[in-house]
Protein backbone atom coordinates (compact mmCIF):
# COMPACT_ATOMS: atom_id res chain seq x y z
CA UNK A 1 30.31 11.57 76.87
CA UNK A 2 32.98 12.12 74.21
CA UNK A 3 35.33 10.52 76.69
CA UNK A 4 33.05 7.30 77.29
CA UNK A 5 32.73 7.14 73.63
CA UNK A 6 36.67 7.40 72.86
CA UNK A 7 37.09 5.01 75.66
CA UNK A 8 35.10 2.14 74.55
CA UNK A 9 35.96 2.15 70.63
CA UNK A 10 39.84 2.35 71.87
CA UNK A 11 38.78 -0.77 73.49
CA UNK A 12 37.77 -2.31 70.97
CA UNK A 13 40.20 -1.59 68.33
CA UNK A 14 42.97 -3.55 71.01
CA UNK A 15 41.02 -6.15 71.70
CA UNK A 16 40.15 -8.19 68.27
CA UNK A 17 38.06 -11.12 70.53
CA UNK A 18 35.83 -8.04 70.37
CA UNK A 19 36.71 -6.58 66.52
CA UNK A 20 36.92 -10.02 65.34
CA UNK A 21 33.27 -11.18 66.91
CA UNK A 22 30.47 -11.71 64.59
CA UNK A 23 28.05 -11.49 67.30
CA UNK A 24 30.01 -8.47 68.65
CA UNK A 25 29.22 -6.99 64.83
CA UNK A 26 25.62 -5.72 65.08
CA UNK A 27 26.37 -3.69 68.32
CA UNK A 28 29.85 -2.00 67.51
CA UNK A 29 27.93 -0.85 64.11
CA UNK A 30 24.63 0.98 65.97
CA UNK A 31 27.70 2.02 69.09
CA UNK A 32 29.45 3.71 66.05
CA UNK A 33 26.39 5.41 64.32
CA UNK A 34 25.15 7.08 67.86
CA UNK A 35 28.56 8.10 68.73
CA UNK A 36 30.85 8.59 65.88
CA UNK A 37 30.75 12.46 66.01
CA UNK A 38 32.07 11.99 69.82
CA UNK A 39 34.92 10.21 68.27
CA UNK A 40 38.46 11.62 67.84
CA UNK A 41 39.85 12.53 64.69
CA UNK A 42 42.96 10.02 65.26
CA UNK A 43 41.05 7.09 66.81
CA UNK A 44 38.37 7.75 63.50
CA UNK A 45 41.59 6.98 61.48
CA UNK A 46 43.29 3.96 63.54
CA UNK A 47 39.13 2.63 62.59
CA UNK A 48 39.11 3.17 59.31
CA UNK A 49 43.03 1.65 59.20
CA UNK A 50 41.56 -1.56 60.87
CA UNK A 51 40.52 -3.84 57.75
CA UNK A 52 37.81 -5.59 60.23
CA UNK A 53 36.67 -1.96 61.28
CA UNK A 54 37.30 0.00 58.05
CA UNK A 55 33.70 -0.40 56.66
CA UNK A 56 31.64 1.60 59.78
CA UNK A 57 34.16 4.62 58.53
CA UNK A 58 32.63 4.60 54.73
CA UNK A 59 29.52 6.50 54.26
């Protein structure tokens, strides 16, 4: 659900043992492709203001 979604990427964006993980890397990209459209217009931007997060925001 939209919530789930919101949930989890909120998650991530406060924890950076999670942004910061290379091995974490592969999974928050294909997370963020299935379920960016779920994805609040403010948390969208707080992604794309993350410098470790700001690239699954450009397409």
């Amino acid at each position: 659900t939209a919530e789930q979604a919101n949930e989890i990427f909120r998650g991530i964006l406060q924890n950076n043992q999670i942004y910061g993980s290379r091995s974490a890397r592969e999974n928050i990209e294909i997370l963020f492709e299935k379920h960016h459209h779920l994805l609040d217009k403010k948390l969208l931007e707080e992604l794309k203001n993350k410098k470790e997060l700001s690239s699954l925001t450009k397409s």
